[in-house]
C-alpha atoms as a PDB file:
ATOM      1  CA  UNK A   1     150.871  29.895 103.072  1.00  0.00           C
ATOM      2  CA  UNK A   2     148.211  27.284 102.031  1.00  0.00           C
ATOM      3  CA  UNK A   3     146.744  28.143  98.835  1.00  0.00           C
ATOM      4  CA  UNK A   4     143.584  26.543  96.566  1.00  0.00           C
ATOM      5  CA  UNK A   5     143.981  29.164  93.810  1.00  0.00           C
ATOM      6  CA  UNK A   6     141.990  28.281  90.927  1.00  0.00           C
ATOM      7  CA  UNK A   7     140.342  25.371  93.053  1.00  0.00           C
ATOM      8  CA  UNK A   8     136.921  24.769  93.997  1.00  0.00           C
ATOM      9  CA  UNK A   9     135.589  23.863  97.347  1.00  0.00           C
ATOM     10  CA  UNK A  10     132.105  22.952  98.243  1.00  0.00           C
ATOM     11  CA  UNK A  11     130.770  22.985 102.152  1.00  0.00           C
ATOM     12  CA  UNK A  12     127.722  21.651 103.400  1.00  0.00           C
ATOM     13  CA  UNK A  13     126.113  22.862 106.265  1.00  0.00           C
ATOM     14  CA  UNK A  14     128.153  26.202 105.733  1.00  0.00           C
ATOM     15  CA  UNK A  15     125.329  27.983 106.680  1.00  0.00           C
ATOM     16  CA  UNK A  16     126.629  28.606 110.489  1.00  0.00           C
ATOM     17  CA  UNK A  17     128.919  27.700 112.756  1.00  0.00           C
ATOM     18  CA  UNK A  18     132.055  25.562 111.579  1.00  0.00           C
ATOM     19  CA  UNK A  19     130.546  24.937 108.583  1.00  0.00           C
ATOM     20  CA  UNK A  20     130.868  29.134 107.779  1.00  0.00           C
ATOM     21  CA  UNK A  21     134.138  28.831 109.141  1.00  0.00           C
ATOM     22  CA  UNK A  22     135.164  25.958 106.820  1.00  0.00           C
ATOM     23  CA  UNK A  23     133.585  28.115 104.026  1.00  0.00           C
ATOM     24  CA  UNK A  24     135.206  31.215 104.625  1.00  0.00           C
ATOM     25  CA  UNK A  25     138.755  29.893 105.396  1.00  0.00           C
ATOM     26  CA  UNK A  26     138.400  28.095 101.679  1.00  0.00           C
ATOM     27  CA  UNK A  27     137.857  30.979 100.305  1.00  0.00           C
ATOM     28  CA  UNK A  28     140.794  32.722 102.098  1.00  0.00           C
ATOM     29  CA  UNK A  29     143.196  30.073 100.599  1.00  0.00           C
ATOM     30  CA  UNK A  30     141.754  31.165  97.311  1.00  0.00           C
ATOM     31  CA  UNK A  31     139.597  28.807  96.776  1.00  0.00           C
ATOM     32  CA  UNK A  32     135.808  29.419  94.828  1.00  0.00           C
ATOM     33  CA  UNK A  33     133.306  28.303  97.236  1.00  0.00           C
ATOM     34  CA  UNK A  34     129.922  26.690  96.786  1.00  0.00           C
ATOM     35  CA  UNK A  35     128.326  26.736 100.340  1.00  0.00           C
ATOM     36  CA  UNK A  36     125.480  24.577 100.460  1.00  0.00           C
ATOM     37  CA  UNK A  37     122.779  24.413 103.041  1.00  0.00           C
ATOM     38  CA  UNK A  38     119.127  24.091 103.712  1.00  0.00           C
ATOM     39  CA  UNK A  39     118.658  27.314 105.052  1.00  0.00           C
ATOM     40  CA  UNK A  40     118.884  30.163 102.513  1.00  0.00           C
ATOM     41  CA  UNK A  41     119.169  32.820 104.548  1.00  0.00           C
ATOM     42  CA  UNK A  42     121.863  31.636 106.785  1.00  0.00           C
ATOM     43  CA  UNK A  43     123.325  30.546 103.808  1.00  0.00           C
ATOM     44  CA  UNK A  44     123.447  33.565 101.930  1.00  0.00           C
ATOM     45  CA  UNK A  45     125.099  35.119 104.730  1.00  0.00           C
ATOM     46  CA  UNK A  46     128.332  33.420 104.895  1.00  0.00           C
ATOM     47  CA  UNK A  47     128.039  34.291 100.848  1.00  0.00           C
ATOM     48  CA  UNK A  48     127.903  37.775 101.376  1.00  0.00           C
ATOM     49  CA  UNK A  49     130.810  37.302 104.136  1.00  0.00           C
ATOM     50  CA  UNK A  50     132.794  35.691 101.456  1.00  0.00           C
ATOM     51  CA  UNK A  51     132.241  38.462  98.904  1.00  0.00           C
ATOM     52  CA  UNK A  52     132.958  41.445 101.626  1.00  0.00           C
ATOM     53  CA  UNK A  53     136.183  39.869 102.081  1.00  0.00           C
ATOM     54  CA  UNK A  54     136.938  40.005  98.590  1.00  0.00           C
ATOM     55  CA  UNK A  55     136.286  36.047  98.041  1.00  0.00           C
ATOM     56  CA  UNK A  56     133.983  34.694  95.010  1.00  0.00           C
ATOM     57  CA  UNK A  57     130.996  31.883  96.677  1.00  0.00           C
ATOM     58  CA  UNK A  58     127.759  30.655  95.363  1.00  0.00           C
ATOM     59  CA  UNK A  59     124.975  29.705  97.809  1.00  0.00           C
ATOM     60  CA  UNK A  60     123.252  26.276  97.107  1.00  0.00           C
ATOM     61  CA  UNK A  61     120.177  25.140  98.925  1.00  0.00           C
ATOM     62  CA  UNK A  62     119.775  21.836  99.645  1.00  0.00           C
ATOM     63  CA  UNK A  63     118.436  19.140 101.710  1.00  0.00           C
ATOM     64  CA  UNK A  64     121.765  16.296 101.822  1.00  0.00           C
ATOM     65  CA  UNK A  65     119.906  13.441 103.418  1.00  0.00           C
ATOM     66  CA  UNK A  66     117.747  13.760  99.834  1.00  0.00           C
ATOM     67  CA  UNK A  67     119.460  11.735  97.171  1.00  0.00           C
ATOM     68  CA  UNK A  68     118.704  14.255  94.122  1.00  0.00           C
ATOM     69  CA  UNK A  69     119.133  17.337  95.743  1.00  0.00           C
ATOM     70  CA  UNK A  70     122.886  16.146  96.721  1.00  0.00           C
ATOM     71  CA  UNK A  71     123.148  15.252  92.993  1.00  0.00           C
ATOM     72  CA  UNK A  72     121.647  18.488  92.341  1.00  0.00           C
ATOM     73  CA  UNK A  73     124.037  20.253  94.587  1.00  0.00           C
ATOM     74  CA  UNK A  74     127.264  18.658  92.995  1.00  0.00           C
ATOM     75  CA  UNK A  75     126.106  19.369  89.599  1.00  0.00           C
ATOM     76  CA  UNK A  76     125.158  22.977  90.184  1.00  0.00           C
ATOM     77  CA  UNK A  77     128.483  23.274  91.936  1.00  0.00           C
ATOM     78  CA  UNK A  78     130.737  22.199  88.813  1.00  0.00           C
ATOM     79  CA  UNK A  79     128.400  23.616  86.458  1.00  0.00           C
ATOM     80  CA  UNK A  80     128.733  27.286  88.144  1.00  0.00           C
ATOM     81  CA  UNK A  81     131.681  27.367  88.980  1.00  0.00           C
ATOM     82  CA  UNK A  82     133.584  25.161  86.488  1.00  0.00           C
ATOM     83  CA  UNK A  83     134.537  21.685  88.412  1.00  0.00           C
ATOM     84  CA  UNK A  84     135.213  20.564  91.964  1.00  0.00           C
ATOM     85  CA  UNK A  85     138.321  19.547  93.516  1.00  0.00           C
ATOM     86  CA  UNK A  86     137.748  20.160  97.723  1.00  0.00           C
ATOM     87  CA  UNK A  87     134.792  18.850  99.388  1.00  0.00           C
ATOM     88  CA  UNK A  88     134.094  19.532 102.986  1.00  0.00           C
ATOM     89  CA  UNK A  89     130.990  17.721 104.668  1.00  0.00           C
ATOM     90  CA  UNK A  90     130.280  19.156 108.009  1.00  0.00           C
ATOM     91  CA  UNK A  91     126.323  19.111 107.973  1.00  0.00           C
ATOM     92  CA  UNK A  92     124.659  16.943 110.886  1.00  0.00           C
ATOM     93  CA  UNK A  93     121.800  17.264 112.868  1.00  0.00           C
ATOM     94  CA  UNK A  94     121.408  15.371 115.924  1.00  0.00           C
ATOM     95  CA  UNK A  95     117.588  14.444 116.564  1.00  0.00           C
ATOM     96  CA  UNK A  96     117.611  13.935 120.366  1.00  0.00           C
ATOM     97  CA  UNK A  97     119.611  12.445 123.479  1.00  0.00           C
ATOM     98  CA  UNK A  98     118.793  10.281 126.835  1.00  0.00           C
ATOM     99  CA  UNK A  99     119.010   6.615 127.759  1.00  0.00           C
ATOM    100  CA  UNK A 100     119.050   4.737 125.139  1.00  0.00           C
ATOM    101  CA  UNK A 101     116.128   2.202 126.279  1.00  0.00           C
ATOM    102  CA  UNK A 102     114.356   5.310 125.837  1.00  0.00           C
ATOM    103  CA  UNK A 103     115.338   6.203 122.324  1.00  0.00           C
ATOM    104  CA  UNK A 104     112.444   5.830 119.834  1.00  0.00           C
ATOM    105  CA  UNK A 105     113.227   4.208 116.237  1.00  0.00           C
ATOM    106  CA  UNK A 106     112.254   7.176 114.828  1.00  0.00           C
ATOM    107  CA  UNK A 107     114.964   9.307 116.803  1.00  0.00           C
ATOM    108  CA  UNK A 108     117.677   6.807 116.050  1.00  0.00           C
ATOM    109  CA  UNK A 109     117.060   6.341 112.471  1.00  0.00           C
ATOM    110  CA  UNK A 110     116.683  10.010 111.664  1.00  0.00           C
ATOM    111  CA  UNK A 111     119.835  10.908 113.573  1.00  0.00           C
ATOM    112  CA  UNK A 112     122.015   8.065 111.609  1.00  0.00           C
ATOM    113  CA  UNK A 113     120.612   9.860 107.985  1.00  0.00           C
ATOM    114  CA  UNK A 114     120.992  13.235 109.166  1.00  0.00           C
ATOM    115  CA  UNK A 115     124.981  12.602 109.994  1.00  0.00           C
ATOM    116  CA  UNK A 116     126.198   8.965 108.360  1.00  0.00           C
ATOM    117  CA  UNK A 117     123.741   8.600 105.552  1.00  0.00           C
ATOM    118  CA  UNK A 118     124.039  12.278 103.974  1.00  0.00           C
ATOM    119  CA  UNK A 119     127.640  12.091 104.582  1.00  0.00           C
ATOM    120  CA  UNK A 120     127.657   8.940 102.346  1.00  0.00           C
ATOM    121  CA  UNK A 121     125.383  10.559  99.975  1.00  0.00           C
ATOM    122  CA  UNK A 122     127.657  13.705  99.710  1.00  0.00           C
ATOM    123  CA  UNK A 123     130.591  11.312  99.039  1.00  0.00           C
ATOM    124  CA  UNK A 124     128.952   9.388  96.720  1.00  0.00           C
ATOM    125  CA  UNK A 125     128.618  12.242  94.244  1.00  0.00           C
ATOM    126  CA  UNK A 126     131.340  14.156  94.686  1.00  0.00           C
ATOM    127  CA  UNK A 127     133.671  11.570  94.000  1.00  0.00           C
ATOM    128  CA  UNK A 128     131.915  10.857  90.582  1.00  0.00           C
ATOM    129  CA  UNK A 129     132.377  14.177  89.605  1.00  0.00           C
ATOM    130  CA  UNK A 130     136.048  14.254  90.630  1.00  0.00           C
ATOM    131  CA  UNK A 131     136.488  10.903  88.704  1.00  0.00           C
ATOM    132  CA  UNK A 132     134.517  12.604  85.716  1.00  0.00           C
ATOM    133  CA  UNK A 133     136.168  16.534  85.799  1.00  0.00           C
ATOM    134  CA  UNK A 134     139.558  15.879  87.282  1.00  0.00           C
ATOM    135  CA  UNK A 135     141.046  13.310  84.817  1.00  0.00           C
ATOM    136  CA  UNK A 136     144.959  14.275  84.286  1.00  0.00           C
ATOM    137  CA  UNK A 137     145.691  15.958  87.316  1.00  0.00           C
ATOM    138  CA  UNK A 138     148.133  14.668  89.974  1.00  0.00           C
ATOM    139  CA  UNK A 139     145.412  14.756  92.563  1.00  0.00           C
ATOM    140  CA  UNK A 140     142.055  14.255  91.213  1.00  0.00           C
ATOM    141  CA  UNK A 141     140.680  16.056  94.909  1.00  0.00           C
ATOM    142  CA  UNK A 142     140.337  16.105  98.565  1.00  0.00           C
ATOM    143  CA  UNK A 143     137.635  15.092 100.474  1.00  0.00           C
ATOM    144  CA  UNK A 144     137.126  16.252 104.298  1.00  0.00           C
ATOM    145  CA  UNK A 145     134.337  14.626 106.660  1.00  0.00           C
ATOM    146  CA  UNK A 146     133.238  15.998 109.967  1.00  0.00           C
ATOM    147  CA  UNK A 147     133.407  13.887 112.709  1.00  0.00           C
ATOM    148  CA  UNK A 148     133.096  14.146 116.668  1.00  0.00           C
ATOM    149  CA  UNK A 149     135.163  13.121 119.580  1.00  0.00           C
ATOM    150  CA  UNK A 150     132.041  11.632 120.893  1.00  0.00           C
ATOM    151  CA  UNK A 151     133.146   8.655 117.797  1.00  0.00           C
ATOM    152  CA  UNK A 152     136.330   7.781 119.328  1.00  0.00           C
ATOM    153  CA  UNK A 153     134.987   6.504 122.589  1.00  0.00           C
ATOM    154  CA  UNK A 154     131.244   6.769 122.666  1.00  0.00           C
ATOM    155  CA  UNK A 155     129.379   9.233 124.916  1.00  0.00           C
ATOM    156  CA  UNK A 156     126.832   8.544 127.250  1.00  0.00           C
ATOM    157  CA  UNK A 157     123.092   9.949 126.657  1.00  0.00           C
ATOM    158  CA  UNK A 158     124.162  10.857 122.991  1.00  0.00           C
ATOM    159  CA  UNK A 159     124.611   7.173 121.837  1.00  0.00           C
ATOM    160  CA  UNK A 160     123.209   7.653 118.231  1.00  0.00           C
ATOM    161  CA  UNK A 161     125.093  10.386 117.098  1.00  0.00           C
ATOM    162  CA  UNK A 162     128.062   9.130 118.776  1.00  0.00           C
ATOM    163  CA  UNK A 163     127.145   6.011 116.835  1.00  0.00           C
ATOM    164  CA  UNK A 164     126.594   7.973 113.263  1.00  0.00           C
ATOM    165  CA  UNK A 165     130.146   9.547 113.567  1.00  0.00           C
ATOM    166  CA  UNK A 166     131.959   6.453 114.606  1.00  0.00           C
ATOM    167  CA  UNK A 167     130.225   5.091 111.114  1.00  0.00           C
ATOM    168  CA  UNK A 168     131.852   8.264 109.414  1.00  0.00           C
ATOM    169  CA  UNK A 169     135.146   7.402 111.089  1.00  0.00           C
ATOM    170  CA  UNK A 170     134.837   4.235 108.991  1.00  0.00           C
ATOM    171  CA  UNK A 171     133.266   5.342 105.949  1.00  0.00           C
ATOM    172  CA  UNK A 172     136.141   7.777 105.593  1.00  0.00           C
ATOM    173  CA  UNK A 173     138.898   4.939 106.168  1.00  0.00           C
ATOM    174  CA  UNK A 174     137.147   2.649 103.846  1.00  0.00           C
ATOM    175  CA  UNK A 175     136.516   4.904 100.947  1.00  0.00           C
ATOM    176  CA  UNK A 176     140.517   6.431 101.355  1.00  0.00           C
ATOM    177  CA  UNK A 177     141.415   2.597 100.908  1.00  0.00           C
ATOM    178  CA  UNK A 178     139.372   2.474  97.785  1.00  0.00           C
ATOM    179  CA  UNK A 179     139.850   6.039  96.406  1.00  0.00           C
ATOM    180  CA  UNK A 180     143.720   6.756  97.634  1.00  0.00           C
ATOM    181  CA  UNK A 181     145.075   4.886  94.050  1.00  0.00           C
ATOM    182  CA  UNK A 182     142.792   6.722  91.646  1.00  0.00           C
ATOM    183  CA  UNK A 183     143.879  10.127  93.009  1.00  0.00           C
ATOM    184  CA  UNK A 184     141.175  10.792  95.590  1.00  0.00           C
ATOM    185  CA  UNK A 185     141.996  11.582  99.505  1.00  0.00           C
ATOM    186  CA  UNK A 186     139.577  11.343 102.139  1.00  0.00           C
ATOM    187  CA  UNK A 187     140.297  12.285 105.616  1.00  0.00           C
ATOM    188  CA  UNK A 188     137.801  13.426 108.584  1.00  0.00           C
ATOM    189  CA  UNK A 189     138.637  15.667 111.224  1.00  0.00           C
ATOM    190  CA  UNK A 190     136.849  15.288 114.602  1.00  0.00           C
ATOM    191  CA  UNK A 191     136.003  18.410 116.817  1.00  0.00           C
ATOM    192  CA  UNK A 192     136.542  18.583 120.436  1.00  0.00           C
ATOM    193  CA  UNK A 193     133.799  21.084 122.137  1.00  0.00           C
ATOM    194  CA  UNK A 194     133.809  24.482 119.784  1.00  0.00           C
ATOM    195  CA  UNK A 195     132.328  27.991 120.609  1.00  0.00           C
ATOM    196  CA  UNK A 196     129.511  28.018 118.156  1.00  0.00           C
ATOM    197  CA  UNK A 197     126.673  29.943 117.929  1.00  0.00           C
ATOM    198  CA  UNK A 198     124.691  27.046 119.065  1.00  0.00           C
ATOM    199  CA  UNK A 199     127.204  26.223 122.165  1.00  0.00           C
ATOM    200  CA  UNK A 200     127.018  29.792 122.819  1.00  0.00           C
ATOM    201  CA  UNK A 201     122.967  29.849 123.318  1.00  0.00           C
ATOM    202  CA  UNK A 202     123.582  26.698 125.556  1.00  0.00           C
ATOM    203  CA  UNK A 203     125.778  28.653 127.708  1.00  0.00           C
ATOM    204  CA  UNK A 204     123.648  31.206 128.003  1.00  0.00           C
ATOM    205  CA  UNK A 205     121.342  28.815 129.889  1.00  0.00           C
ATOM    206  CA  UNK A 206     123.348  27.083 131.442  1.00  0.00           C
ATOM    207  CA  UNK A 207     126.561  29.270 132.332  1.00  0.00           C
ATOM    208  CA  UNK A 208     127.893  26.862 134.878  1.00  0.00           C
ATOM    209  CA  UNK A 209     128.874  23.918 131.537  1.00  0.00           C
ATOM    210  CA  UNK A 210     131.067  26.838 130.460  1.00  0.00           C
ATOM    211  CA  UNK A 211     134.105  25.716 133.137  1.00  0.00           C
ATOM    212  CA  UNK A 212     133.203  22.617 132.637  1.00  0.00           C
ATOM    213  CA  UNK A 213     133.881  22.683 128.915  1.00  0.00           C
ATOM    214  CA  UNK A 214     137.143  24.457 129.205  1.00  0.00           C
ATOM    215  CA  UNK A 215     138.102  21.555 131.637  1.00  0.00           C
ATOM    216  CA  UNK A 216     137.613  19.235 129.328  1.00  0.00           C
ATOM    217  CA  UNK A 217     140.933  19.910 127.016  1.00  0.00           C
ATOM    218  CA  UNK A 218     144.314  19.520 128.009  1.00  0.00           C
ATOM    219  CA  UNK A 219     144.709  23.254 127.088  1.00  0.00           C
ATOM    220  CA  UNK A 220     141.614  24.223 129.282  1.00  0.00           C
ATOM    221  CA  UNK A 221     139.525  26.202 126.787  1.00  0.00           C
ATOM    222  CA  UNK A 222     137.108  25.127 124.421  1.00  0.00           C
ATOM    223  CA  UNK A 223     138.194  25.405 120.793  1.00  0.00           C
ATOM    224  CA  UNK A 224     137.056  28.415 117.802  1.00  0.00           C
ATOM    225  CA  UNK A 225     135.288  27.367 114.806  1.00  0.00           C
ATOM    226  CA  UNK A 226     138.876  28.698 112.692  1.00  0.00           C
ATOM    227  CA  UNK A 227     140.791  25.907 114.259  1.00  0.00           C
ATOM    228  CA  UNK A 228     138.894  23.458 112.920  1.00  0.00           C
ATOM    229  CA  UNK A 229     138.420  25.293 109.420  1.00  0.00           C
ATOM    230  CA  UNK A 230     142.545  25.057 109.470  1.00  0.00           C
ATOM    231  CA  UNK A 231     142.646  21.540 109.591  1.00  0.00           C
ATOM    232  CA  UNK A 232     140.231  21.147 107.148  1.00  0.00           C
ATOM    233  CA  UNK A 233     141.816  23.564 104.552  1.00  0.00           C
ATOM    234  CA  UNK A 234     145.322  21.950 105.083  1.00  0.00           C
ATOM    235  CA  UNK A 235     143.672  18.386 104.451  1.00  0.00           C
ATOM    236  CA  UNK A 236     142.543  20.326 101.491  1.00  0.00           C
ATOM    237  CA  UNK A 237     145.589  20.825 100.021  1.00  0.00           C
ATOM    238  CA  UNK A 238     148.972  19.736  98.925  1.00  0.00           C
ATOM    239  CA  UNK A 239     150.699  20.320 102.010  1.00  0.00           C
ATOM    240  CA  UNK A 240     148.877  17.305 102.914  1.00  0.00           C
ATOM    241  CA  UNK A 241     149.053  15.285  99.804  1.00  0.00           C
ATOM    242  CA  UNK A 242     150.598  11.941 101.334  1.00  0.00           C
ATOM    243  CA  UNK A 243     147.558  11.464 104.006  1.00  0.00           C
ATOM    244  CA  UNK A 244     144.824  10.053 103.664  1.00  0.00           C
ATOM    245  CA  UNK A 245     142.108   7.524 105.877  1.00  0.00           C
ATOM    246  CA  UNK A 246     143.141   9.822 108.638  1.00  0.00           C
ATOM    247  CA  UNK A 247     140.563  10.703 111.793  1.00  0.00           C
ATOM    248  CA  UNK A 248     142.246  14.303 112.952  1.00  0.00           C
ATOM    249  CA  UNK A 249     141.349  15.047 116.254  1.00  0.00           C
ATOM    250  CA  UNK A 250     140.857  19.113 116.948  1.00  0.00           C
ATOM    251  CA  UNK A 251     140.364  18.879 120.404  1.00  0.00           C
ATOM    252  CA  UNK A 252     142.931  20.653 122.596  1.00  0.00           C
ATOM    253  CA  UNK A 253     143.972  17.533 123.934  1.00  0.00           C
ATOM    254  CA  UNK A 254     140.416  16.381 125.008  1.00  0.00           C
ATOM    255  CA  UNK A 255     140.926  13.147 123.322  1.00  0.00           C
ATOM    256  CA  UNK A 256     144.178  12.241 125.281  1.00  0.00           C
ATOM    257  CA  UNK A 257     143.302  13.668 128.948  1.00  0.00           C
END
């Protein structure tokens, strides 16, 4: 069993989706969770799920594409709940989709900050305050970055977020390289099509992409928000402690078909 007794995790976007999954498998493995978001009350939920289950998670709202609120968000994370050693960042928010003579600047600028920049942001802070809390432990921490099988080989009408995540891809391998010798490992893991909430609504108008979807994998379904909160928690701990700069595709096999 995978445990991150006496560690502390922090999720953004753990509001909904795979980011609640990511929150509440942490705190399964032991872990104390700060689960950070911009929307409170979504937010608070997956707290409340935490403490039903017998788990201990703080709910921090915040904006990551804003420099001081992700400073604000690390430091009310190690101040509450006494350091940080696991950081998972899974939120993103694509800002449109079509041909991409038709994209507007606007569109493609605000979907790069809304999935590479934040990411970078989110990194850039937590890493200080493992450097700062973590001094004298084997593994100063673990950091986990959401990416998207639309990275590995682009994807047509979604070209800037495919774009943003193939940056993450890179920002991940780069900052492993720099990080992996001061204690630090950083390692993404890239989602296949999951059954979230906001897949689910999709479906629900258009019932015919659900076949399509489970076509799509090598193990014809479409993957659970768990499966990719598994792979993030084992990144998260020792049982993975000689990886790092690794892209882990969750996919089902969509990546190899």
């Amino acid at each position: 069993m995978i445990s991150l007794t006496d560690k502390v995790a922090l999720v953004t976007g753990g509001g909904m989706g795979i980011g609640r999954a990511i929150c509440q498998a942490y705190a399964e493995a032991g872990a104390r969770v700060a689960v950070a978001d911009f929307n409170a009350q979504s937010g608070q939920q997956t707290v409340q799920l935490i403490k039903d289950a017998g788990g201990d998670a703080i709910f921090i709202e915040a904006d990551v594409s804003d420099e001081s609120a992700v400073q604000t968000m690390v430091q009310s994370t190690v101040e509450q709940l006494g350091g940080l050693h696991a950081a998972c960042n899974s939120a993103a928010v694509s800002r449109g989709s079509g041909p991409i003579h038709e994209y507007t600047r606007e569109v493609f600028d605000s979907t790069l900050e809304m999935c590479l920049t934040n990411t970078w942001l989110c990194m850039k802070y937590e890493i200080a305050a493992m450097l700062e809390h973590n001094q004298g432990a084997e593994t100063l921490g673990s950091i986990v970055n959401i990416s998207s099988n639309a990275s590995l080989k682009g994807q047509a009408y979604n070209t800037a977020y495919a774009s943003a995540k193939a940056g993450v891809n890179v920002l991940t391998q780069s900052s492993a390289s720099e990080y992996g010798g001061k204690g630090i490992r950083i390692n993404a893991v890239s989602p296949g099509v999951i059954r979230t909430p906001g897949i689910e609504n999709y479906l629900k108008e258009q019932p015919h992409q659900a076949e399509i979807f489970d076509r799509a994998s090598v193990m014809k379904r479409m993957g659970k928000p768990e499966e990719i909160a598994n792979a993030v928690v084992f990144l998260s701990s020792d049982r993975a402690s000689f990886i790092t700069g690794q892209i882990l595709s969750v996919d089902g096999g969509m990546s190899v078909k």
